[in-house]
PDB file of N, CA and C in Angstrom:
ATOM      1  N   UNK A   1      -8.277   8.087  21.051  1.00  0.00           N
ATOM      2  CA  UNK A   1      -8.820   6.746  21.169  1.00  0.00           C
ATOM      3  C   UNK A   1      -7.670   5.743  21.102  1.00  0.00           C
ATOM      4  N   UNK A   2      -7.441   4.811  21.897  1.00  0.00           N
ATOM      5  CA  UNK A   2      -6.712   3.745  22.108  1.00  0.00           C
ATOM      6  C   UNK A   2      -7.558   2.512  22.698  1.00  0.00           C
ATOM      7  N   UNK A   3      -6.278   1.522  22.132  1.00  0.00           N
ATOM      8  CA  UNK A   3      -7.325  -0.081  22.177  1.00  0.00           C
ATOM      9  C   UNK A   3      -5.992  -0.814  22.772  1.00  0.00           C
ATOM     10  N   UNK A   4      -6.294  -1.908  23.748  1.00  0.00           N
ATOM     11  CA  UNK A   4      -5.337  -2.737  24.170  1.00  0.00           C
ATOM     12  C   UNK A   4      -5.834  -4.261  23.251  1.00  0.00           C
ATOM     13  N   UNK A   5      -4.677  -4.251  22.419  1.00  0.00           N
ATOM     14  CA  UNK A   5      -5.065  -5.980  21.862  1.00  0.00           C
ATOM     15  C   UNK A   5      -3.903  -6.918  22.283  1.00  0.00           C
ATOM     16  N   UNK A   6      -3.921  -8.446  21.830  1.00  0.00           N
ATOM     17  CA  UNK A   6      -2.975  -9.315  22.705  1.00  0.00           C
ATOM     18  C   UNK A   6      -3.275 -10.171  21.053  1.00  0.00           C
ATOM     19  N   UNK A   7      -1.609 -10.465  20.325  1.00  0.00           N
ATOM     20  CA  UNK A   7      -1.327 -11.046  19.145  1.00  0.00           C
ATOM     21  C   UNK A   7      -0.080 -11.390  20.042  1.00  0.00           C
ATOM     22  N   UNK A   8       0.190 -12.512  19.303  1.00  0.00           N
ATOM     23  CA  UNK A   8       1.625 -13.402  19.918  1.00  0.00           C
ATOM     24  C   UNK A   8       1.982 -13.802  21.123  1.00  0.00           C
ATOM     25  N   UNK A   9       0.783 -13.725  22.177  1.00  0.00           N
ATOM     26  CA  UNK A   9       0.998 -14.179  23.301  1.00  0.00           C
ATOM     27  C   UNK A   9       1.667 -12.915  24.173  1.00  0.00           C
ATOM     28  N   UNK A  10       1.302 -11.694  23.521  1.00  0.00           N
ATOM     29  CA  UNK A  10       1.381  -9.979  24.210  1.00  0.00           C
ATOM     30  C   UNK A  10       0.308  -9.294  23.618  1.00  0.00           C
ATOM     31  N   UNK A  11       0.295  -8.682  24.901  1.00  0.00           N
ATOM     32  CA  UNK A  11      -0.452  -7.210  25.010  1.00  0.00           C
ATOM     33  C   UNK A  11       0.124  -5.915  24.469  1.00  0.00           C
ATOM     34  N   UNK A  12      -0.437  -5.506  23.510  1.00  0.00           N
ATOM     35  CA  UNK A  12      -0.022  -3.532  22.984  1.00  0.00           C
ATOM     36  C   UNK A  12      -0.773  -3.038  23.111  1.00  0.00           C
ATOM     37  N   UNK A  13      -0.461  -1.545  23.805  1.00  0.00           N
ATOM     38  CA  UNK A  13      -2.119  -0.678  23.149  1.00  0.00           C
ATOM     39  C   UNK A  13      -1.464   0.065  22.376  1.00  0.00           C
ATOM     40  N   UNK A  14      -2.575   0.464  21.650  1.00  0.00           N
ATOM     41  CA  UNK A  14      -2.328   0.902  19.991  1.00  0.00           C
ATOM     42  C   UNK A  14      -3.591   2.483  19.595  1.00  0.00           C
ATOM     43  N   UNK A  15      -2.916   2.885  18.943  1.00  0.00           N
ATOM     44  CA  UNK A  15      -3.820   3.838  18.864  1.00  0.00           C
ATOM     45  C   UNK A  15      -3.468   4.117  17.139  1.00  0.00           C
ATOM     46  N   UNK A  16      -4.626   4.761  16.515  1.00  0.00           N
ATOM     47  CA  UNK A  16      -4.456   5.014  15.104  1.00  0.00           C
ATOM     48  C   UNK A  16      -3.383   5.787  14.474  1.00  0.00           C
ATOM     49  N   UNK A  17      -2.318   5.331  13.800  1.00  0.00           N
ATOM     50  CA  UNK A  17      -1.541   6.052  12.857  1.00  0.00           C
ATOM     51  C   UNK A  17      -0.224   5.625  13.745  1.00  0.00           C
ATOM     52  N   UNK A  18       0.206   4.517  14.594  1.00  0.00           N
ATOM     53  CA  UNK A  18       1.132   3.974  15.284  1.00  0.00           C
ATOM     54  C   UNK A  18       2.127   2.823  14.380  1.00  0.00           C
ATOM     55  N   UNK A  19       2.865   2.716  14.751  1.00  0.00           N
ATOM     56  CA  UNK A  19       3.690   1.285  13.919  1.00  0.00           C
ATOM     57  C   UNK A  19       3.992   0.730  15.252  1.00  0.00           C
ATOM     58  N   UNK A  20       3.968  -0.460  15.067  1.00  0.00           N
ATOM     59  CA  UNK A  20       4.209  -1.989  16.147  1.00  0.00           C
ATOM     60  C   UNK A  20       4.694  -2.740  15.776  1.00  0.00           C
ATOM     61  N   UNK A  21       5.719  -3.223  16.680  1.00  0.00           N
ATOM     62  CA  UNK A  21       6.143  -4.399  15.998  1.00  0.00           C
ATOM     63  C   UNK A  21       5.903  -5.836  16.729  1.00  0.00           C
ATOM     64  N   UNK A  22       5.219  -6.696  15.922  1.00  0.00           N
ATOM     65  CA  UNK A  22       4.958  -8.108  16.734  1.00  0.00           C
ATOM     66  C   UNK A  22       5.227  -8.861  15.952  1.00  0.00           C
ATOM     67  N   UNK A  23       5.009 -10.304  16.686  1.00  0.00           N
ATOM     68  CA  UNK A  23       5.497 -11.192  16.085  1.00  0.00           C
ATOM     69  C   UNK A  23       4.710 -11.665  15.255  1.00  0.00           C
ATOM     70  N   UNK A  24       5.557 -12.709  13.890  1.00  0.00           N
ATOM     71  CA  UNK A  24       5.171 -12.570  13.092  1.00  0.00           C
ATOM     72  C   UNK A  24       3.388 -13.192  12.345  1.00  0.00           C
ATOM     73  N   UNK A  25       3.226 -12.290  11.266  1.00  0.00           N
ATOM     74  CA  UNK A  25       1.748 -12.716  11.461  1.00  0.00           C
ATOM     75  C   UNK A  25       1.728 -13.112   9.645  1.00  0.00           C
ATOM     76  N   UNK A  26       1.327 -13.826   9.202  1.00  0.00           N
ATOM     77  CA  UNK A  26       0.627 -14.354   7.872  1.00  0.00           C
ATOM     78  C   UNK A  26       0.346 -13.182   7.322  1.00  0.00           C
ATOM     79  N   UNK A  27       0.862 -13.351   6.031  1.00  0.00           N
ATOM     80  CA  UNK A  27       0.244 -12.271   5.140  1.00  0.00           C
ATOM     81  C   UNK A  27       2.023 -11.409   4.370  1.00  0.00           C
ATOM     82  N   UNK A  28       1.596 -10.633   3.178  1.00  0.00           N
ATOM     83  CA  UNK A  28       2.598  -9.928   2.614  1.00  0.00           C
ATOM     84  C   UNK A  28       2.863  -8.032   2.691  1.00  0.00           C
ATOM     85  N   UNK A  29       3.687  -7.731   2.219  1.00  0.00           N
ATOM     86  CA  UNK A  29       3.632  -6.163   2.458  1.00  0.00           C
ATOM     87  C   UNK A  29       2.600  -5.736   1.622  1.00  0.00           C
ATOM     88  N   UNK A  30       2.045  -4.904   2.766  1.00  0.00           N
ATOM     89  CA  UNK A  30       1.076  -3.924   1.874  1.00  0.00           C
ATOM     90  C   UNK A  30      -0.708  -4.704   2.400  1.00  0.00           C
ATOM     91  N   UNK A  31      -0.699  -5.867   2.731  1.00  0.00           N
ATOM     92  CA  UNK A  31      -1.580  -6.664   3.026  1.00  0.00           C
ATOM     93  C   UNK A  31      -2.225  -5.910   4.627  1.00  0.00           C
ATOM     94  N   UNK A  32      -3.755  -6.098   4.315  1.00  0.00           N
ATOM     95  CA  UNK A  32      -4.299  -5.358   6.018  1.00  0.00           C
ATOM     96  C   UNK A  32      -4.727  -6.727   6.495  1.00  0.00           C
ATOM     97  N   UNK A  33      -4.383  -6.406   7.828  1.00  0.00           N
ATOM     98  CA  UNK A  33      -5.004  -7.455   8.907  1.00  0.00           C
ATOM     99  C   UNK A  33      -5.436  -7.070   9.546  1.00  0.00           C
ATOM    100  N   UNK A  34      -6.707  -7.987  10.125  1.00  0.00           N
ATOM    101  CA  UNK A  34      -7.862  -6.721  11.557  1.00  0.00           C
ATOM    102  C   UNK A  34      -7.575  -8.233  12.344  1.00  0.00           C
ATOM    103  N   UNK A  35      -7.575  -7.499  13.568  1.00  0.00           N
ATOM    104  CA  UNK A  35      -6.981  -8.257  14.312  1.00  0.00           C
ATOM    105  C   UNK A  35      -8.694  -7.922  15.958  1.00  0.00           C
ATOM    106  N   UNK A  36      -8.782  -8.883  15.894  1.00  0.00           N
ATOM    107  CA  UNK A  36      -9.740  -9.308  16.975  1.00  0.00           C
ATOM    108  C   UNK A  36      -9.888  -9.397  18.100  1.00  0.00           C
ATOM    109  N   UNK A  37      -8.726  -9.739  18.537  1.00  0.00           N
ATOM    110  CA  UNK A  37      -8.408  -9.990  19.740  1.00  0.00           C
ATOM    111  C   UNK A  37      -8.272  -8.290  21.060  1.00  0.00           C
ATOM    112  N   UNK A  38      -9.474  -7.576  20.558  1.00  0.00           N
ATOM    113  CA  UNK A  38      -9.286  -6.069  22.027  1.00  0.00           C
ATOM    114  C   UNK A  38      -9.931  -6.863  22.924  1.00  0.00           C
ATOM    115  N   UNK A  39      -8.883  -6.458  23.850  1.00  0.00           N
ATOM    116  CA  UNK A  39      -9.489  -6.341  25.558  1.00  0.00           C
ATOM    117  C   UNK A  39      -9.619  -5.210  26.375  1.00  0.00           C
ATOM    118  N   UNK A  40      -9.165  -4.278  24.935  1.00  0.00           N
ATOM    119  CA  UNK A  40      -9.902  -2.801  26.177  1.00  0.00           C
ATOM    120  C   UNK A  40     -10.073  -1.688  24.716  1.00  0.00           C
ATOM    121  N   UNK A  41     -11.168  -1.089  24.493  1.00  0.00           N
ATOM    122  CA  UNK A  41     -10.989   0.398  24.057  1.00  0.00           C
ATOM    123  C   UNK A  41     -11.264   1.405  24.317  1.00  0.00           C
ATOM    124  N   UNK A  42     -10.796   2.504  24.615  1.00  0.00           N
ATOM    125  CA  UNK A  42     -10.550   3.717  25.160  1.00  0.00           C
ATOM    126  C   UNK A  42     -11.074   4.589  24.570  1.00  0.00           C
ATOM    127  N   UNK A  43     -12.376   5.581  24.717  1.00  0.00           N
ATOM    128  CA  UNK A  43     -12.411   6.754  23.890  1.00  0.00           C
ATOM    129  C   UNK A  43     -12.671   7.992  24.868  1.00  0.00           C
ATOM    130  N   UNK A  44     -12.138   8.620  25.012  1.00  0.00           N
ATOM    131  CA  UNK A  44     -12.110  10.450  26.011  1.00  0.00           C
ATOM    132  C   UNK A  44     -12.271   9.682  27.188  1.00  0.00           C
ATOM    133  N   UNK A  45     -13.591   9.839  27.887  1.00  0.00           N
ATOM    134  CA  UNK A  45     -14.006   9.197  29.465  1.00  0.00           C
ATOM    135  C   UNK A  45     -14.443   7.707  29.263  1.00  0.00           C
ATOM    136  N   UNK A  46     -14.865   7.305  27.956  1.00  0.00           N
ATOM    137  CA  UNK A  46     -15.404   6.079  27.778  1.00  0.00           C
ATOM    138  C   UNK A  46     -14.332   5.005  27.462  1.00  0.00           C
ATOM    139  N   UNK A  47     -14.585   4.070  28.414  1.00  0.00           N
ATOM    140  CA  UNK A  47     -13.809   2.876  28.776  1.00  0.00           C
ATOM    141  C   UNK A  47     -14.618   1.303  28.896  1.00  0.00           C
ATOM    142  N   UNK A  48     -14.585   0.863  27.604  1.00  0.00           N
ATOM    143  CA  UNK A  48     -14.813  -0.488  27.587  1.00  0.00           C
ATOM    144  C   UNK A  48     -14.015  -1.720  27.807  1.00  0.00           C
ATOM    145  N   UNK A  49     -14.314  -2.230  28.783  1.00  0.00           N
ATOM    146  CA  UNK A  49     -12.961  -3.808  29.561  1.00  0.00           C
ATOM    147  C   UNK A  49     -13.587  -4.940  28.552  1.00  0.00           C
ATOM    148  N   UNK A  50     -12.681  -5.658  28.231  1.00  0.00           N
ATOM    149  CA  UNK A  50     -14.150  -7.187  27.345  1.00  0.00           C
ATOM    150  C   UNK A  50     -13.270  -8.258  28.645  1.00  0.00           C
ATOM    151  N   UNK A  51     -14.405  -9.198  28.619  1.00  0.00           N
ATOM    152  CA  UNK A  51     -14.172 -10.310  29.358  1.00  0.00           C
ATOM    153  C   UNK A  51     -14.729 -11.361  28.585  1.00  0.00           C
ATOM    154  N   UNK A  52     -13.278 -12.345  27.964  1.00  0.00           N
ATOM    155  CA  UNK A  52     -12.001 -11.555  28.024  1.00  0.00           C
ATOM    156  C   UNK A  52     -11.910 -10.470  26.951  1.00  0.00           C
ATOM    157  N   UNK A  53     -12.684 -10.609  25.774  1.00  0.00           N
ATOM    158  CA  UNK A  53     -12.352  -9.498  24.898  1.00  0.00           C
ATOM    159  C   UNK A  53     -13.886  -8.892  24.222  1.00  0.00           C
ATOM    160  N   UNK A  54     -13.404  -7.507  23.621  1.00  0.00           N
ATOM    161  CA  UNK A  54     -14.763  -6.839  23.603  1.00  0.00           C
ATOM    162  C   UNK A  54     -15.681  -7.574  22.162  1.00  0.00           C
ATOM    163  N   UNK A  55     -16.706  -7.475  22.296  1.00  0.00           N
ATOM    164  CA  UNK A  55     -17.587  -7.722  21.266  1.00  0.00           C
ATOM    165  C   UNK A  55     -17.418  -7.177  20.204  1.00  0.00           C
ATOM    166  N   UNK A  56     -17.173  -7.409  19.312  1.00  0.00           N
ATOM    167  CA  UNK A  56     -17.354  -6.445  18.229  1.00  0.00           C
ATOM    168  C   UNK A  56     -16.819  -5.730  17.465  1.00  0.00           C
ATOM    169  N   UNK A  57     -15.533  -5.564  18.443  1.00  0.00           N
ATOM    170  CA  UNK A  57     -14.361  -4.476  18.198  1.00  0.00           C
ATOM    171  C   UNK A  57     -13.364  -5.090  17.673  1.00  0.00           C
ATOM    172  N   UNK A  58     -12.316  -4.340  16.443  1.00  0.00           N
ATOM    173  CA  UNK A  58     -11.576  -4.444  15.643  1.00  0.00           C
ATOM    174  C   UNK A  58     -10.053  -3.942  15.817  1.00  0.00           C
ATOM    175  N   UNK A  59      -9.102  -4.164  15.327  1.00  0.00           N
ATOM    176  CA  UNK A  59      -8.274  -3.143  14.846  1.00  0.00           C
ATOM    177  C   UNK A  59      -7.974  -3.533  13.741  1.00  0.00           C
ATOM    178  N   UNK A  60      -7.711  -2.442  12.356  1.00  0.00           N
ATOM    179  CA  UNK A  60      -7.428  -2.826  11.332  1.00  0.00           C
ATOM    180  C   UNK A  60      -5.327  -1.986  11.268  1.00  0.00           C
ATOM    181  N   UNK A  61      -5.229  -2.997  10.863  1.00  0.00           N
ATOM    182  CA  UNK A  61      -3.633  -2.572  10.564  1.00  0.00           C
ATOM    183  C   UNK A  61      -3.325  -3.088   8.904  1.00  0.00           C
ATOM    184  N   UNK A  62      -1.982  -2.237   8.695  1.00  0.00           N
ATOM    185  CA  UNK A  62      -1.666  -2.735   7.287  1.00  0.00           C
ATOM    186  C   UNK A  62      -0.103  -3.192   7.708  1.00  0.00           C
ATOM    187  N   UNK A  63       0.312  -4.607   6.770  1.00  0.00           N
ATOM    188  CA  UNK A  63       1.548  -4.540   7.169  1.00  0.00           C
ATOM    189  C   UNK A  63       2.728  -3.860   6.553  1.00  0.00           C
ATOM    190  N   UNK A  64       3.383  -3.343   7.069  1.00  0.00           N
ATOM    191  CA  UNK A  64       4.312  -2.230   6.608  1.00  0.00           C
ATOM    192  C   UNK A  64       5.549  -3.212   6.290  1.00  0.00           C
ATOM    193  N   UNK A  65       5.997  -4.033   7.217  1.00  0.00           N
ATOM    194  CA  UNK A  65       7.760  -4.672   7.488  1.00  0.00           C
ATOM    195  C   UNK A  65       7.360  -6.313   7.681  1.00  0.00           C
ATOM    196  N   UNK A  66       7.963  -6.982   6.820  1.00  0.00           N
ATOM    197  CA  UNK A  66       8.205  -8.667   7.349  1.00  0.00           C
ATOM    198  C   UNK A  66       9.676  -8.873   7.265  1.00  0.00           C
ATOM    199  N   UNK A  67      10.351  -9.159   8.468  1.00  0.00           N
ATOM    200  CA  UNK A  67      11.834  -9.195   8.673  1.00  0.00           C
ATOM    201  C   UNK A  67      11.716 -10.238  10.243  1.00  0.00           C
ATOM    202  N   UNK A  68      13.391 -10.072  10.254  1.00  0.00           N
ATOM    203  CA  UNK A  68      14.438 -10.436  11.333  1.00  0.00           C
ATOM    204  C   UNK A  68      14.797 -10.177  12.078  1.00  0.00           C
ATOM    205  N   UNK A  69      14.589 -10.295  13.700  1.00  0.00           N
ATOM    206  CA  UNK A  69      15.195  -9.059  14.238  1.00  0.00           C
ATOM    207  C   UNK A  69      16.616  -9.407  14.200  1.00  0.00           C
ATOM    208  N   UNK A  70      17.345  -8.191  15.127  1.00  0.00           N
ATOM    209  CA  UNK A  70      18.979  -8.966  15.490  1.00  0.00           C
ATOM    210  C   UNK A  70      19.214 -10.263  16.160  1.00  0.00           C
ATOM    211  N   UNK A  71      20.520 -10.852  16.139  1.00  0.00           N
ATOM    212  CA  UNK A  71      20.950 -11.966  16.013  1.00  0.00           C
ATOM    213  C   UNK A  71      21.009 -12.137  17.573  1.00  0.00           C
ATOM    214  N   UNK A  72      20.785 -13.022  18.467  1.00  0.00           N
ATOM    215  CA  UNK A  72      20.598 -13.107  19.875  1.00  0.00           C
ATOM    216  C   UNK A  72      22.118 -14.098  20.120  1.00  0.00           C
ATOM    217  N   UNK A  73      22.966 -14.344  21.202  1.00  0.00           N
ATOM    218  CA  UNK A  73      23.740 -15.209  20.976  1.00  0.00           C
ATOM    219  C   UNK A  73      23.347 -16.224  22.435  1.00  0.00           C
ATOM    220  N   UNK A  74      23.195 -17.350  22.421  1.00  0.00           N
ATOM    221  CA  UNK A  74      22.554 -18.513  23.468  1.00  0.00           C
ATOM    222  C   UNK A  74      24.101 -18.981  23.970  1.00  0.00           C
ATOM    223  N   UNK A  75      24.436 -18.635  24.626  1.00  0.00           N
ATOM    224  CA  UNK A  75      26.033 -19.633  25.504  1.00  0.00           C
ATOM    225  C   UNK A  75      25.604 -20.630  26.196  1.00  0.00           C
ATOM    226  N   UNK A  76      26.015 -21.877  25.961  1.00  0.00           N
ATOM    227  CA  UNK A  76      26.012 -22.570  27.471  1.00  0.00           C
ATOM    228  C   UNK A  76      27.119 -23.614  27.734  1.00  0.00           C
ATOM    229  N   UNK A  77      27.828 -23.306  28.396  1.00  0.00           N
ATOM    230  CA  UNK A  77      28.930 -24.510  29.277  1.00  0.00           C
ATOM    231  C   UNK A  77      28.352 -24.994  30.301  1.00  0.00           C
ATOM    232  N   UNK A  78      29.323 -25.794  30.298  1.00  0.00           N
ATOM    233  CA  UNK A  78      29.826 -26.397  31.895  1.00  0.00           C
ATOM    234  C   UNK A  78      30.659 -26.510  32.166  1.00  0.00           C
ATOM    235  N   UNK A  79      31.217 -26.082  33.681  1.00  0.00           N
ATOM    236  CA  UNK A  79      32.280 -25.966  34.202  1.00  0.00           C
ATOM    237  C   UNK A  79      33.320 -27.199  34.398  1.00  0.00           C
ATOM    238  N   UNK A  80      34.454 -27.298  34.171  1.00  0.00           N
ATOM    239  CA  UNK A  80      34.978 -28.206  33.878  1.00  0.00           C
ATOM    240  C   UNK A  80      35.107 -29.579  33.128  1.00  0.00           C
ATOM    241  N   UNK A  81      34.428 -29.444  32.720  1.00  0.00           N
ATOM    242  CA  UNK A  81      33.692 -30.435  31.461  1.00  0.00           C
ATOM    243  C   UNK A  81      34.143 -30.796  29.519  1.00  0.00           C
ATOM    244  N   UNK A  82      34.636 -29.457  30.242  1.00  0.00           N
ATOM    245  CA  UNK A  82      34.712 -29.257  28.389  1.00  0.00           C
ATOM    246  C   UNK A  82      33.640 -29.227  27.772  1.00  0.00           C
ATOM    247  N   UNK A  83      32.491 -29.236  28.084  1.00  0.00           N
ATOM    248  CA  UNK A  83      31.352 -28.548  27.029  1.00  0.00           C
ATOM    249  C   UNK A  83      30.972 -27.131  27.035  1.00  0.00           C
ATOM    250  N   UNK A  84      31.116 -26.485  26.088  1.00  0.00           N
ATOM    251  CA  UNK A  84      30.798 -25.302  25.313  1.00  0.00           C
ATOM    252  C   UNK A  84      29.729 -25.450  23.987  1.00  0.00           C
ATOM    253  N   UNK A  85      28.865 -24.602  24.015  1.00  0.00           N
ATOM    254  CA  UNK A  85      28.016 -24.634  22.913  1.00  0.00           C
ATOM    255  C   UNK A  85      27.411 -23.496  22.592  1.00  0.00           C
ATOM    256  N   UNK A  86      27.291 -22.939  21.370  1.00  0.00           N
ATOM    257  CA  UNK A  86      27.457 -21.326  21.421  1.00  0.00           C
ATOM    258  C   UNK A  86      26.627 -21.231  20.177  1.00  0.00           C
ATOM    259  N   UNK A  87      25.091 -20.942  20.116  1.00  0.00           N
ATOM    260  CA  UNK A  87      23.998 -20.663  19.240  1.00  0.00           C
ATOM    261  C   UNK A  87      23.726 -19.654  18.689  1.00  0.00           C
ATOM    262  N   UNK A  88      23.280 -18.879  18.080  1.00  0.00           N
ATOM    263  CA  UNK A  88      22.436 -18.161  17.556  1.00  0.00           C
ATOM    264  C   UNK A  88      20.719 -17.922  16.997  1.00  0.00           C
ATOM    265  N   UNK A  89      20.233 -17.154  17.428  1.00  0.00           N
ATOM    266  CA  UNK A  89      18.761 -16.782  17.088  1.00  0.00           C
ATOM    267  C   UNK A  89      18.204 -15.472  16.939  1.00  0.00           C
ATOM    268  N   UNK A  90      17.338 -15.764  15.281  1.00  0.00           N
ATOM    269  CA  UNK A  90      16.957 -14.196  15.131  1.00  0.00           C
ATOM    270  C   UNK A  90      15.655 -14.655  14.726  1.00  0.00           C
ATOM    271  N   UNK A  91      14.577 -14.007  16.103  1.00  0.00           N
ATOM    272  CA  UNK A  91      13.135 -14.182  15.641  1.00  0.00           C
ATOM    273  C   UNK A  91      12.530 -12.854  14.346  1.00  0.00           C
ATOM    274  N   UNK A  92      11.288 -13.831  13.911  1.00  0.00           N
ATOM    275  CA  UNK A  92      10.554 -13.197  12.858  1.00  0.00           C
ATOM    276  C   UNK A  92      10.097 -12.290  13.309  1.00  0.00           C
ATOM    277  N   UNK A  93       9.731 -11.239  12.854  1.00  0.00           N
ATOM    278  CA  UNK A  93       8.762 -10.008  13.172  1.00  0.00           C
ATOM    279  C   UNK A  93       7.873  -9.232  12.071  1.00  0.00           C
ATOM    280  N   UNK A  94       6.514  -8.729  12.252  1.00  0.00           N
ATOM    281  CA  UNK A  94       6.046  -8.231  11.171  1.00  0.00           C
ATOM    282  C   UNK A  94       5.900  -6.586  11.726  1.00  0.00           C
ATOM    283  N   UNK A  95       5.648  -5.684  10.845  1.00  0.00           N
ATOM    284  CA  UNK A  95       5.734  -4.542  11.719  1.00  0.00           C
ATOM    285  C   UNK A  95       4.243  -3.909  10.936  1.00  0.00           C
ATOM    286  N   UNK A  96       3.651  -3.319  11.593  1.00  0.00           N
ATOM    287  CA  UNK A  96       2.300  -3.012  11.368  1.00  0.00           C
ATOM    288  C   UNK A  96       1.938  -1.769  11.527  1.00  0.00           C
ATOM    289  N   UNK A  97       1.514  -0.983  10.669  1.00  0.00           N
ATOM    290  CA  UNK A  97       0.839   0.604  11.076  1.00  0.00           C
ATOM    291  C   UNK A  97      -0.931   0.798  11.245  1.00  0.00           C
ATOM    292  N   UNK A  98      -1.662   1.000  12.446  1.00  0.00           N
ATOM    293  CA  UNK A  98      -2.410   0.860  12.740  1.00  0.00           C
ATOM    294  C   UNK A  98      -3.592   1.734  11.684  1.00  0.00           C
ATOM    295  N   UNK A  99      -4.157   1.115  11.117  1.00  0.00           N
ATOM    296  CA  UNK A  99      -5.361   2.335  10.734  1.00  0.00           C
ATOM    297  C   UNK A  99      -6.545   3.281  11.000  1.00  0.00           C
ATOM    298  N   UNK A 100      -6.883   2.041  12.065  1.00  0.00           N
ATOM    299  CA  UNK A 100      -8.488   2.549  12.490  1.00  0.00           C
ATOM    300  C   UNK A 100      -8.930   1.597  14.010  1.00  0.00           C
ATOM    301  N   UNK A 101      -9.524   2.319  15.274  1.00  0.00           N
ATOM    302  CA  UNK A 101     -10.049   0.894  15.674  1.00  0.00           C
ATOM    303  C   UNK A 101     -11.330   1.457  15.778  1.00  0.00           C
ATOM    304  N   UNK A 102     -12.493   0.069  15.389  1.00  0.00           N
ATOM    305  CA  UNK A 102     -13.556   0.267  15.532  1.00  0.00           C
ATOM    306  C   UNK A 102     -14.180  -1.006  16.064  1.00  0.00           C
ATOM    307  N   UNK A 103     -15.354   0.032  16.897  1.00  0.00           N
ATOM    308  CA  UNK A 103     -16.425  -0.574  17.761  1.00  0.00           C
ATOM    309  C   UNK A 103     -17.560  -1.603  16.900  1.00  0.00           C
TER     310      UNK A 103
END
């Protein structure tokens, strides 16, 4: 059984006993979040689409990881100018192990 859900402005499908990592979501380690948002769940031949998302259906996750990812580096010049400007960015992430999805 697998479920396609959409948290952070993406789509995962997820299936029970998985770790994911998305962006970041409210809450502390050890804390479960069911997350609402399926637009598809999958069981053997049975295939439910939601438009846009299914009725009813869940996923429950626990959060495992609240961190940082690696450090991104942003360059930007201009050519002959003499401007240089040289950033850094490290987005949040929570990492989640799936428990259960239910209908």
């Amino acid at each position: 059984m697998y479920a396609i859900i959409r948290t952070g402005g993406k789509q995962y499908q997820v299936a029970a006993g998985e770790r994911l990592r998305v962006e970041k979501l409210v809450g502390e380690v050890g804390d479960t979040v069911e997350l609402n948002d399926v637009l598809l769940v999958a069981e053997g031949e049975t295939v439910k689409v939601g438009q846009p998302a299914v009725e009813g259906a869940k996923v429950t996750a626990k959060i495992v990881e609240q961190g940082k990812a690696k450090k991104i580096l942003v360059f930007k010049k201009k050519r002959r100018k003499g401007y240089q400007l040289m950033r850094g960015h490290r987005q949040l992430y929570t990492s989640l192990e799936i428990k259960e999805i239910s209908l």
